[in-house]
N, C-alpha and C. Protein backbone atom coordinates (compact mmCIF):
# COMPACT_ATOMS: atom_id res chain seq x y z
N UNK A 1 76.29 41.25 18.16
CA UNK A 1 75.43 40.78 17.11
C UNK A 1 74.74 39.51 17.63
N UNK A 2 73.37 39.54 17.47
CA UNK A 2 72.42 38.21 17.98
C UNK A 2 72.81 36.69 17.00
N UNK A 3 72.65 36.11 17.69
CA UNK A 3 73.15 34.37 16.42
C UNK A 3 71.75 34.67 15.36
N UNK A 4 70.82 35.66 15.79
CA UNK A 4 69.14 35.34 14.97
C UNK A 4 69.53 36.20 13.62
N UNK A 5 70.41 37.27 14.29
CA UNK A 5 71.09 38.12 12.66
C UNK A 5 71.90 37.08 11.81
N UNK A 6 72.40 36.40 12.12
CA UNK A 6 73.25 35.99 11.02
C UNK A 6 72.64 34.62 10.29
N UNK A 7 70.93 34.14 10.92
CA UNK A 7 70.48 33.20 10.07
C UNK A 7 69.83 34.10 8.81
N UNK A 8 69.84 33.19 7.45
CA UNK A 8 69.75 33.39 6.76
C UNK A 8 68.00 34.11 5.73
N UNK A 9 68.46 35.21 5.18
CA UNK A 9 66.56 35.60 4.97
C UNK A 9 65.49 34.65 4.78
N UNK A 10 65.46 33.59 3.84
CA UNK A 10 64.59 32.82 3.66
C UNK A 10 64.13 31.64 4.84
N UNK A 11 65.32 31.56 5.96
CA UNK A 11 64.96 30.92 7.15
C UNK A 11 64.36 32.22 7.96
N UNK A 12 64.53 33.59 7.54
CA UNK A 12 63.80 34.02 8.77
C UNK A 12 62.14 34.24 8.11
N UNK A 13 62.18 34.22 6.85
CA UNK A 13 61.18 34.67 6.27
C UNK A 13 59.51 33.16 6.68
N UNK A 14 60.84 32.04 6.44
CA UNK A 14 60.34 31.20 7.07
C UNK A 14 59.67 31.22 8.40
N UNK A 15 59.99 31.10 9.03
CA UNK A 15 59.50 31.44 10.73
C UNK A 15 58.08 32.61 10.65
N UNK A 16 58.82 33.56 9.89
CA UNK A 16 57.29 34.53 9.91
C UNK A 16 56.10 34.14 9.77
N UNK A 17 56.35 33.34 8.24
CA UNK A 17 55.28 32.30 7.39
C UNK A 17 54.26 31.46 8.83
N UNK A 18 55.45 30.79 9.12
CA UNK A 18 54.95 29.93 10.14
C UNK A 18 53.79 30.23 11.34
N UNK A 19 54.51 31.44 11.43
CA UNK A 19 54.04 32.02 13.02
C UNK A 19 52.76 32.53 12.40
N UNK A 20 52.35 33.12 11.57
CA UNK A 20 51.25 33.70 10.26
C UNK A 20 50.20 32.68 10.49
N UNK A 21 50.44 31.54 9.93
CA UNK A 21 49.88 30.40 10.04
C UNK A 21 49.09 30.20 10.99
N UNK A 22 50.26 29.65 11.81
CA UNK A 22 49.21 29.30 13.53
C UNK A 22 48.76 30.55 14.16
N UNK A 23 48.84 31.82 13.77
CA UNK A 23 47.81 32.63 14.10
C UNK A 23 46.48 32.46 13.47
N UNK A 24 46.77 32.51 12.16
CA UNK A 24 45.42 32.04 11.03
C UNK A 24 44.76 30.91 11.92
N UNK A 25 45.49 29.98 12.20
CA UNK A 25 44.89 29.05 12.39
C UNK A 25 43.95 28.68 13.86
N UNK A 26 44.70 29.56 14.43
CA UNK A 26 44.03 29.80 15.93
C UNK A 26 43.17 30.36 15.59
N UNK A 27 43.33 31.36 14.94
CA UNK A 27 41.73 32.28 14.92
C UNK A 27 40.62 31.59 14.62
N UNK A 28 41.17 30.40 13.31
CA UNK A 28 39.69 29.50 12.75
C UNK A 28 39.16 28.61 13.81
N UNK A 29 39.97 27.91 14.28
CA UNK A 29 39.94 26.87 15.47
C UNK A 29 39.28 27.71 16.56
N UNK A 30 39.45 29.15 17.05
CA UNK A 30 38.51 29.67 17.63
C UNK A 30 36.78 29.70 17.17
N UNK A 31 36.65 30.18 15.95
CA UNK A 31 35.64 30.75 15.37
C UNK A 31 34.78 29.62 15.55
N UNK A 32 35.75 28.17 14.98
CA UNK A 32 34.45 27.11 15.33
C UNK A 32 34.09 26.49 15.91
N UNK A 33 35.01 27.05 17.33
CA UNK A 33 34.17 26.41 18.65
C UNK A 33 33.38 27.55 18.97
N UNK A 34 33.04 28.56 18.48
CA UNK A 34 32.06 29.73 18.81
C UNK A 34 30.90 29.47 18.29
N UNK A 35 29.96 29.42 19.40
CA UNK A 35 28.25 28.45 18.28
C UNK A 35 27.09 30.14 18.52
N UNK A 36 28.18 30.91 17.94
CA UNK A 36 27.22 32.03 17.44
C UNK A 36 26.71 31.83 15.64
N UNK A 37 26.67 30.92 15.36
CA UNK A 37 25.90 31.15 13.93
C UNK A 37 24.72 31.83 13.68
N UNK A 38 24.73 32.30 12.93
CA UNK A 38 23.14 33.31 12.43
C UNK A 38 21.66 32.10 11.97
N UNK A 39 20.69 32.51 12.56
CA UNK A 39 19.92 31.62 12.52
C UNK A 39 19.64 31.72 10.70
N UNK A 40 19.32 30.81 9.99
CA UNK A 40 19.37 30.68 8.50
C UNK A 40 17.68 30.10 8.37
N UNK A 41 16.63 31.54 7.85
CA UNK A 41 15.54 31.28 7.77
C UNK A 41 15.10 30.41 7.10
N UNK A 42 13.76 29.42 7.45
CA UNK A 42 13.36 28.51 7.15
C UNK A 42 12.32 28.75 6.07
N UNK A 43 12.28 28.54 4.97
CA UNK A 43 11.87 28.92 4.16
C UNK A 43 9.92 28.60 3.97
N UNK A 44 9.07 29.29 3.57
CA UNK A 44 7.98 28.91 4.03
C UNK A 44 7.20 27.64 3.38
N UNK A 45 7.72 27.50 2.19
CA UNK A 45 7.38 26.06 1.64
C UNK A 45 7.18 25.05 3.08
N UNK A 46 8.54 25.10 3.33
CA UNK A 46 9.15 23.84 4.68
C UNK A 46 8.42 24.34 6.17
N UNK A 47 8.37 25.64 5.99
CA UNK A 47 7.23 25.58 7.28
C UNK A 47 5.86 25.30 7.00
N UNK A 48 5.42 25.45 6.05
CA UNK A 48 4.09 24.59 5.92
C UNK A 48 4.10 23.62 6.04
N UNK A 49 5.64 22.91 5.46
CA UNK A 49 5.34 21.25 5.88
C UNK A 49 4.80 20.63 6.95
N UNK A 50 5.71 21.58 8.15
CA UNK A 50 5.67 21.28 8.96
C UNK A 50 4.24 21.48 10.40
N UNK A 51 3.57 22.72 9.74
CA UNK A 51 2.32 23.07 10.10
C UNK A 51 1.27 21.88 9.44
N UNK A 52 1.44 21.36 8.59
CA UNK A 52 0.13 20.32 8.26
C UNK A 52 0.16 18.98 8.72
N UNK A 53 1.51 18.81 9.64
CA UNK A 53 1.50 17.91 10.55
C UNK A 53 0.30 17.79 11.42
N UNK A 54 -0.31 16.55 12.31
CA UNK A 54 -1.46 16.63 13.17
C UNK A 54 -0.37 17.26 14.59
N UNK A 55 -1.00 17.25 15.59
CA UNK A 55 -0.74 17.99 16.91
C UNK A 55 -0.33 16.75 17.52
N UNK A 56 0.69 16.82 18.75
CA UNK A 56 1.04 16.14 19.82
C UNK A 56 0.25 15.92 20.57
N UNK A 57 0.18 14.53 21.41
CA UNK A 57 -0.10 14.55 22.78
C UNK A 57 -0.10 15.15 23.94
N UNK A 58 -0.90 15.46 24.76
CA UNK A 58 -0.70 16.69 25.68
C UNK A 58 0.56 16.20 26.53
N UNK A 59 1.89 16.90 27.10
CA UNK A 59 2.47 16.35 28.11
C UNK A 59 3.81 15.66 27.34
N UNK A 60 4.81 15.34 28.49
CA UNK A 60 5.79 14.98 28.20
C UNK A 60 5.31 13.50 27.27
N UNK A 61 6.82 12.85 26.69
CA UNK A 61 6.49 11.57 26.19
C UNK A 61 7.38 11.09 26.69
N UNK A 62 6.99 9.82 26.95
CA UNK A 62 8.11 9.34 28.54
C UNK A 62 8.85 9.98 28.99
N UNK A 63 8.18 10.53 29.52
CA UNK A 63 8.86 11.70 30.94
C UNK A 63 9.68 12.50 29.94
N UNK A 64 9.76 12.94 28.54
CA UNK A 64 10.85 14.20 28.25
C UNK A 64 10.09 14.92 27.58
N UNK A 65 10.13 16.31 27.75
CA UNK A 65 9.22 17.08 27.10
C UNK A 65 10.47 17.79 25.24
N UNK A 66 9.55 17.47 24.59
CA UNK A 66 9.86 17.95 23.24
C UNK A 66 9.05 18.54 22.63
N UNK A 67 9.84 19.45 21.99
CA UNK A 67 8.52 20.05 21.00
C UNK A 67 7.65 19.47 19.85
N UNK A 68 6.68 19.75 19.34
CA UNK A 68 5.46 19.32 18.48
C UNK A 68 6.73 19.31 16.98
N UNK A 69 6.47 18.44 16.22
CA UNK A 69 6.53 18.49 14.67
C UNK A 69 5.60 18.10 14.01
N UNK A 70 4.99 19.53 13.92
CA UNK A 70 3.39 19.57 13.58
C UNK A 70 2.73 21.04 14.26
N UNK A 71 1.15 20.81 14.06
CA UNK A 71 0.49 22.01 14.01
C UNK A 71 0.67 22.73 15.85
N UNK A 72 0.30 23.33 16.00
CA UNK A 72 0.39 24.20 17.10
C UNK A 72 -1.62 23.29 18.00
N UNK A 73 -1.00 23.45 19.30
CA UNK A 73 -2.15 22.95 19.73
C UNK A 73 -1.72 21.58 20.09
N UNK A 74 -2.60 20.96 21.28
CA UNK A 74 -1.99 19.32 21.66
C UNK A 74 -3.27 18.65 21.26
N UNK A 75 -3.00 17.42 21.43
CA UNK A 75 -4.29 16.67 21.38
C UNK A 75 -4.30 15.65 22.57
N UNK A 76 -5.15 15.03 23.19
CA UNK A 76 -5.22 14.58 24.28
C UNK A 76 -4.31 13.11 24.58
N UNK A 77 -4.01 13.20 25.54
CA UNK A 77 -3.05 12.34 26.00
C UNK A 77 -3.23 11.10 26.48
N UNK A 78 -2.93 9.85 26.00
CA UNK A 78 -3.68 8.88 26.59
C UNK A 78 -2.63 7.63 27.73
N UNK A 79 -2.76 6.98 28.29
CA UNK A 79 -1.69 6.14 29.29
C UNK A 79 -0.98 4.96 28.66
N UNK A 80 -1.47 4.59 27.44
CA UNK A 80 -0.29 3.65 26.71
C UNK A 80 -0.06 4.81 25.25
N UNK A 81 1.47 4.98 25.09
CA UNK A 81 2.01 5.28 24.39
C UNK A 81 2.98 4.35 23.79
N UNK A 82 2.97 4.27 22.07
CA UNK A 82 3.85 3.35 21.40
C UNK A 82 4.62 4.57 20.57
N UNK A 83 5.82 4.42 20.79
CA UNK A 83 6.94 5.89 20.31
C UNK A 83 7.65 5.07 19.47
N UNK A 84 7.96 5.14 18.10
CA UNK A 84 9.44 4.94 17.21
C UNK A 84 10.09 6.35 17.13
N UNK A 85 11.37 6.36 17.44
CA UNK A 85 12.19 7.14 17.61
C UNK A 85 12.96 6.98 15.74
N UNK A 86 12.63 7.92 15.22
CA UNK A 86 12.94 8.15 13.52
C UNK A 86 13.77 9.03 13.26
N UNK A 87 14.24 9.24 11.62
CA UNK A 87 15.01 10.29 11.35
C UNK A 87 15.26 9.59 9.51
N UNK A 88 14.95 11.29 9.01
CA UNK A 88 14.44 11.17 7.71
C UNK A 88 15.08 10.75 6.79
N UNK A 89 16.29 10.66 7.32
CA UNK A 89 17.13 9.97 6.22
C UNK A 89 17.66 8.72 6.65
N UNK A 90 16.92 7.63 7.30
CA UNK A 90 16.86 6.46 7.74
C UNK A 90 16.09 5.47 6.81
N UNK A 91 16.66 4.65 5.88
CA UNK A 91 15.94 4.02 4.68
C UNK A 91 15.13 2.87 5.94
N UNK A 92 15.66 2.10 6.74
CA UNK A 92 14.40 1.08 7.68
C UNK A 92 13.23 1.86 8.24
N UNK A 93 13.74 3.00 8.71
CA UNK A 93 12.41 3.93 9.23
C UNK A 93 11.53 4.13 8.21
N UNK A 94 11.95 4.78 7.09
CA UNK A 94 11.68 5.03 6.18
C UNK A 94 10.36 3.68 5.90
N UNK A 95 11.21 2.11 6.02
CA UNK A 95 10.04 1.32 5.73
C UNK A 95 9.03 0.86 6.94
N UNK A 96 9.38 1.18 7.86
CA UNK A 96 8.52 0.56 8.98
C UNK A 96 7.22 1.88 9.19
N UNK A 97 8.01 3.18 9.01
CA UNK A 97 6.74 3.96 9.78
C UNK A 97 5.45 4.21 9.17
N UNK A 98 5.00 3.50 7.84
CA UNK A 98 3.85 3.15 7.83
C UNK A 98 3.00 2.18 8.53
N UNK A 99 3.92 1.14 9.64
CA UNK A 99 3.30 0.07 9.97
C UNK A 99 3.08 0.87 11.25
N UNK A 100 2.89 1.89 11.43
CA UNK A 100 3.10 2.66 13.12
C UNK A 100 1.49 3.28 12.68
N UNK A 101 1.29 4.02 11.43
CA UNK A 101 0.18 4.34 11.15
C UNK A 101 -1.02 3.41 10.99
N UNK A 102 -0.56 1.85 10.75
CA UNK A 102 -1.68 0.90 10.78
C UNK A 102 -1.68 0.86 11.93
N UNK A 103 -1.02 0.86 12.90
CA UNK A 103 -0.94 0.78 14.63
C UNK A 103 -2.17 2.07 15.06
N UNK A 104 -1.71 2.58 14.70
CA UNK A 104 -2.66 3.92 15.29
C UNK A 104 -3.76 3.90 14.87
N UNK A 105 -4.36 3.51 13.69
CA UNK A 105 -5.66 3.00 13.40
C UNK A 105 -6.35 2.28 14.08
N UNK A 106 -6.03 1.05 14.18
CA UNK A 106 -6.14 -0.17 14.83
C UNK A 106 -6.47 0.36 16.01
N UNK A 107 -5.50 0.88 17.14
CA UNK A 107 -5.69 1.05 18.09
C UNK A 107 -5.84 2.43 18.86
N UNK A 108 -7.25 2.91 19.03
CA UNK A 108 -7.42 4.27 18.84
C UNK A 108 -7.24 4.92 20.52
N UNK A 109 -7.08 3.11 21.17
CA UNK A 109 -7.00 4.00 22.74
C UNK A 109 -5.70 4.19 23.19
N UNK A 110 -4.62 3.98 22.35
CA UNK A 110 -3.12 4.24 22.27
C UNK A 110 -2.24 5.61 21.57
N UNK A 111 -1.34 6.44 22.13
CA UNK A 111 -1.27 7.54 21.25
C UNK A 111 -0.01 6.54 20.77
N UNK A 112 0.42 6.60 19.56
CA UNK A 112 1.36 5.95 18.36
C UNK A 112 1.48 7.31 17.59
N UNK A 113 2.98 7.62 18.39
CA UNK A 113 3.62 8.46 17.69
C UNK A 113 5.25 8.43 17.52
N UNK A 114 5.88 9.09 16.88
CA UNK A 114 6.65 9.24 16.77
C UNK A 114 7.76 10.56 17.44
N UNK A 115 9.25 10.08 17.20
CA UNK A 115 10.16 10.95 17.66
C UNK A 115 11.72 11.35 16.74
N UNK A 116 10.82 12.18 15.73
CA UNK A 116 12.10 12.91 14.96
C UNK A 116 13.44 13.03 15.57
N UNK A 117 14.74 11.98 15.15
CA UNK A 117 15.88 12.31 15.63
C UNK A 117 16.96 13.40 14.62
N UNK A 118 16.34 13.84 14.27
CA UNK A 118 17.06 15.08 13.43
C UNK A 118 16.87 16.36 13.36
N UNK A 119 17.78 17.35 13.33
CA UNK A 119 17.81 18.79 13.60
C UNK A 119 16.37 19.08 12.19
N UNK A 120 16.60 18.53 11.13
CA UNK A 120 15.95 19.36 10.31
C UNK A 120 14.49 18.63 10.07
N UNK A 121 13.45 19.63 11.00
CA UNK A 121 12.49 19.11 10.85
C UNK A 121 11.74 19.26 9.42
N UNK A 122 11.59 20.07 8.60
CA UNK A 122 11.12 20.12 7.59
C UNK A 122 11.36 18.79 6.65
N UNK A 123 12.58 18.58 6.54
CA UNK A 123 12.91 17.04 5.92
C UNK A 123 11.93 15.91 6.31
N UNK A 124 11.51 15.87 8.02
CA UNK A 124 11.15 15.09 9.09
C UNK A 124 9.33 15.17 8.19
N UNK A 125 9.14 16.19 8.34
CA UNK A 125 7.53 16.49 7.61
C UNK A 125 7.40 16.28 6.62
N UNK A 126 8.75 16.67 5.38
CA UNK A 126 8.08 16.39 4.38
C UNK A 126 8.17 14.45 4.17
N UNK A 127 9.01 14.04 5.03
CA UNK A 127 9.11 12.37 4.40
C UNK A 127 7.74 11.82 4.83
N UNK A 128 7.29 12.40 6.19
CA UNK A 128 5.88 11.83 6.87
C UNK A 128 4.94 12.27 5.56
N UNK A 129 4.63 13.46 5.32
CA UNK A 129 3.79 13.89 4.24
C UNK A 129 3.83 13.22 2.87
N UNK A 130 4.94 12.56 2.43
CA UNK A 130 5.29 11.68 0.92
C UNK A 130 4.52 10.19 1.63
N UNK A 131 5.28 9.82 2.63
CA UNK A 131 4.54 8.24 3.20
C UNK A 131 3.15 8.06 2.99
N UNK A 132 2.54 9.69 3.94
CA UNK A 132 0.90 9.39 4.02
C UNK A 132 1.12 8.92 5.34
N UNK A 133 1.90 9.27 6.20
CA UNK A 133 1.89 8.69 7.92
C UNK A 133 1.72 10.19 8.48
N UNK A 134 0.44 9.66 9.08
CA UNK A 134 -0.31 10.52 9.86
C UNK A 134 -0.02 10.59 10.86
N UNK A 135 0.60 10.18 12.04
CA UNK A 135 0.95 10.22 13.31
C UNK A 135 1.54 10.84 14.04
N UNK A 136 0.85 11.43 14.85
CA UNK A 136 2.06 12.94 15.37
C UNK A 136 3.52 12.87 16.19
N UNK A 137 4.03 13.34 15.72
CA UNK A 137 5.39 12.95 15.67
C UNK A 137 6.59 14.38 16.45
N UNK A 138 7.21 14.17 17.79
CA UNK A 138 7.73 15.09 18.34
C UNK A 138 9.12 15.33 17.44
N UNK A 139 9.77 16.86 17.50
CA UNK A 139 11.11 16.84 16.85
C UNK A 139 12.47 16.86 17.97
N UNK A 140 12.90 16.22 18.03
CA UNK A 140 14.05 16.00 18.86
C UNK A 140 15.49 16.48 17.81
N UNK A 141 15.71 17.86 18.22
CA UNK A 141 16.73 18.68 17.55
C UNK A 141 18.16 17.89 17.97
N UNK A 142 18.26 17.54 19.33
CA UNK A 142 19.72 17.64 19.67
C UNK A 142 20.06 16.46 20.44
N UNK A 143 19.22 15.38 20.02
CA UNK A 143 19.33 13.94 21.04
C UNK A 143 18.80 13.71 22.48
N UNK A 144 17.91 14.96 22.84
CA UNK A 144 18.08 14.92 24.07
C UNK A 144 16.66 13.51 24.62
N UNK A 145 16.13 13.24 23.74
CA UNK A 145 15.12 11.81 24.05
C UNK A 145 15.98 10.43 23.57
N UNK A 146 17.04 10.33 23.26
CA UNK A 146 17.99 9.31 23.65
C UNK A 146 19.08 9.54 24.55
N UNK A 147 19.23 10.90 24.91
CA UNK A 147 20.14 10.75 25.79
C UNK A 147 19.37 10.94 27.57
N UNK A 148 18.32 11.35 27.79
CA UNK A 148 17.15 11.32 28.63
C UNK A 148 16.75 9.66 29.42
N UNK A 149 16.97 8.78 27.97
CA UNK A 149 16.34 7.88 28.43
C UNK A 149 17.26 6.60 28.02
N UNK A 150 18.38 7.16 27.82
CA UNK A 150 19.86 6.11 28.20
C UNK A 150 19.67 5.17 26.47
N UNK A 151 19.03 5.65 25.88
CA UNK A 151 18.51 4.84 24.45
C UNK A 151 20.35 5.02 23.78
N UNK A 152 20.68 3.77 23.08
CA UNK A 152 21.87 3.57 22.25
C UNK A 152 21.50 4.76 20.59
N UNK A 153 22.79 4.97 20.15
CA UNK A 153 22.76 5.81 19.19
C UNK A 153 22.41 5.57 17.51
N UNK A 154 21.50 4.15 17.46
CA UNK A 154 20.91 3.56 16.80
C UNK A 154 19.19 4.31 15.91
N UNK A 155 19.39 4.18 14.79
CA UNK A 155 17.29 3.99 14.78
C UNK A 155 17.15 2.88 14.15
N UNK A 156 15.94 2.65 13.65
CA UNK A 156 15.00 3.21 14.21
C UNK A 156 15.00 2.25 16.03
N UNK A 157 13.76 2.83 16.83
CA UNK A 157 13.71 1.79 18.01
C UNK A 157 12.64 2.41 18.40
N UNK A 158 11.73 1.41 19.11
CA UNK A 158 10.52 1.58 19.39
C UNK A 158 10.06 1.34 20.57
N UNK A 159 9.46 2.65 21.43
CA UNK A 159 9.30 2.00 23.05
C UNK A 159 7.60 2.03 23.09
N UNK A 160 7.57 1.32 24.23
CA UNK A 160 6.35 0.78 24.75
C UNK A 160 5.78 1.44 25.88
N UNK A 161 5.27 2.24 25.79
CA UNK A 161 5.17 3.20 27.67
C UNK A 161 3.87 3.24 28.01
N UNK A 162 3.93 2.73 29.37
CA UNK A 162 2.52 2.82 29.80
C UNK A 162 2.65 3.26 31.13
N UNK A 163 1.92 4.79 31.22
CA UNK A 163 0.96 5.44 32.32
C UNK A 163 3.17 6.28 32.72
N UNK A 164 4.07 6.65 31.51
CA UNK A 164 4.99 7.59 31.67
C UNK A 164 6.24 6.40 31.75
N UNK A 165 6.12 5.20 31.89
CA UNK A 165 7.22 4.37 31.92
C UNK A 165 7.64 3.83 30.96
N UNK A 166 8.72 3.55 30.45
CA UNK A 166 8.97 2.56 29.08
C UNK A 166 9.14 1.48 29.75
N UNK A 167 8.17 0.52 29.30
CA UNK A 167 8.20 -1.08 29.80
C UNK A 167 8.73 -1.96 28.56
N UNK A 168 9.29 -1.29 27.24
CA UNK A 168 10.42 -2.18 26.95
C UNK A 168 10.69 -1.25 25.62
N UNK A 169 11.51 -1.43 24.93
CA UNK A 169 12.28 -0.96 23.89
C UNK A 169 12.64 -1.95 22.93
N UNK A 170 12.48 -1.99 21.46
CA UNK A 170 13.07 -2.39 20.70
C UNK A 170 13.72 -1.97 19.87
N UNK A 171 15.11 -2.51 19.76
CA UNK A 171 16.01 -1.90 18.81
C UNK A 171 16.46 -2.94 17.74
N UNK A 172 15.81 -2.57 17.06
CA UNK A 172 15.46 -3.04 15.80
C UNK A 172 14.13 -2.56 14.72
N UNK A 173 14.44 -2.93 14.05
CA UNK A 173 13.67 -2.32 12.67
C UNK A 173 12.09 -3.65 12.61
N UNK A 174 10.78 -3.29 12.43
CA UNK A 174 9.89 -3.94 11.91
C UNK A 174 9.43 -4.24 10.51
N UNK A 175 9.49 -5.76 10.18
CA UNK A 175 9.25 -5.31 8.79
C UNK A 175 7.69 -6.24 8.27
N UNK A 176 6.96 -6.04 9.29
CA UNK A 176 5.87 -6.03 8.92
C UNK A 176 4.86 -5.59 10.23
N UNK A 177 3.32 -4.67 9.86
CA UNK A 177 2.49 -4.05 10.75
C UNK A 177 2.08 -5.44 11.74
N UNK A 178 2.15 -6.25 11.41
CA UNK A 178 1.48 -7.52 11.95
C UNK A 178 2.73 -7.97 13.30
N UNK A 179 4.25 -7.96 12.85
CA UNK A 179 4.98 -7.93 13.38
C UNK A 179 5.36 -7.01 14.86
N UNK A 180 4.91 -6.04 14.15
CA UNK A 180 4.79 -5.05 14.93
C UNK A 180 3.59 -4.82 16.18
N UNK A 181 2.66 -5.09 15.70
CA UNK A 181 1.48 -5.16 16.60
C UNK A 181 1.52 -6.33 18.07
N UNK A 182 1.73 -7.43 16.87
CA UNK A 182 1.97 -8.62 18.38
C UNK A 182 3.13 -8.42 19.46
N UNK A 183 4.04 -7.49 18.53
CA UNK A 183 5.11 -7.19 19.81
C UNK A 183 4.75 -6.39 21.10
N UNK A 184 4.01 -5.23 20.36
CA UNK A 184 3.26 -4.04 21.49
C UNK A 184 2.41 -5.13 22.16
N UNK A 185 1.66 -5.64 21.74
CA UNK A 185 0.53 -6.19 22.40
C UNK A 185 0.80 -7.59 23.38
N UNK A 186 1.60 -8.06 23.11
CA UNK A 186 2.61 -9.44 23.59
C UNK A 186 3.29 -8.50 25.73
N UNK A 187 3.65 -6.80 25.07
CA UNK A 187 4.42 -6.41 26.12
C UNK A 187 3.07 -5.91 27.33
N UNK A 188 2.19 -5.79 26.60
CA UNK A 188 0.91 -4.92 27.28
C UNK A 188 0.00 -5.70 27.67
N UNK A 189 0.28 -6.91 27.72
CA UNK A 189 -0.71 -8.12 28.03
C UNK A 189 -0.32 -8.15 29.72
């Protein structure tokens, strides 16, 4: 007779339970390191948002290529670029990136755009579309324009690039267009 016969039912019933378990549980712990999820259609409201965006700059933006958040088609590319790196549920972004659109006014021989740090671009379009900030703005799904360009895991932050180089970065928030301007223009002098 085994010593396992003579433990008692509810200790063996126990053990079963157990072993049940961490099978269950392996299986889940499998499932969600498995990045087969079903793509979950984007509904067309939110793709319009995102179509009445203006068009990108032709070409990478400091040296990383991302896709458009916005219409299909580029628009021409110019050698000083002013980038805030955003994300829609950022209340400072939220207040500065109108002062990016007085930037881009102002200065029409500069492309002043932006760089969506969030998977969900539709959010990304519709906050630009509520602001009234016109500025074309790339979507960066998965970090790869802060992790490209060694940028900390912060927003908002704003680089300065001229002719593909970032000649400086700020990390920090602007809280006024005026503020903002003398900084670009202070680095580009």
């Amino acid at each position: 007779m085994s010593q396992y016969s003579r433990w008692p039912g509810y200790v063996k019933a126990s053990i079963v339970a157990i072993v049940a378990l961490a099978a269950l549980a392996f299986v889940g712990v499998v499932n969600l390191l498995e990045d087969d999820e079903p793509e979950v259609p984007v509904p067309e409201a939110q793709e319009q948002e995102v179509a009445k965006r203006p068009k990108c700059p032709e070409g990478p933006i400091a040296g990383v290529d991302l896709p458009c958040l916005g219409a299909a088609g580029t628009a021409a590319a110019k050698n000083v670029q002013i980038v805030t790196v955003w994300a829609w549920w950022c209340e400072p972004c939220r207040t500065e990136l109108p002062f990016f659109e007085d930037l881009a006014r102002s200065h029409s021989t500069w492309n002043v755009v932006g760089v969506h740090a969030d998977a969900n671009a539709a959010n990304g379009a519709a906050l630009l579309n509520d602001l009234q900030v016109n500025i074309p703005s790339y979507q960066d799904d998965d970090g790869a324009f802060a992790g490209e360009l060694g940028l900390p895991g912060v927003i908002p932050i704003t680089l300065v690039v001229r002719d593909g180089i970032v000649e400086e970065k700020f990390i920090k928030p602007f809280t006024s267009a005026e503020e903002l301007e003398e900084a670009v223009e202070e680095v580009l002098q």
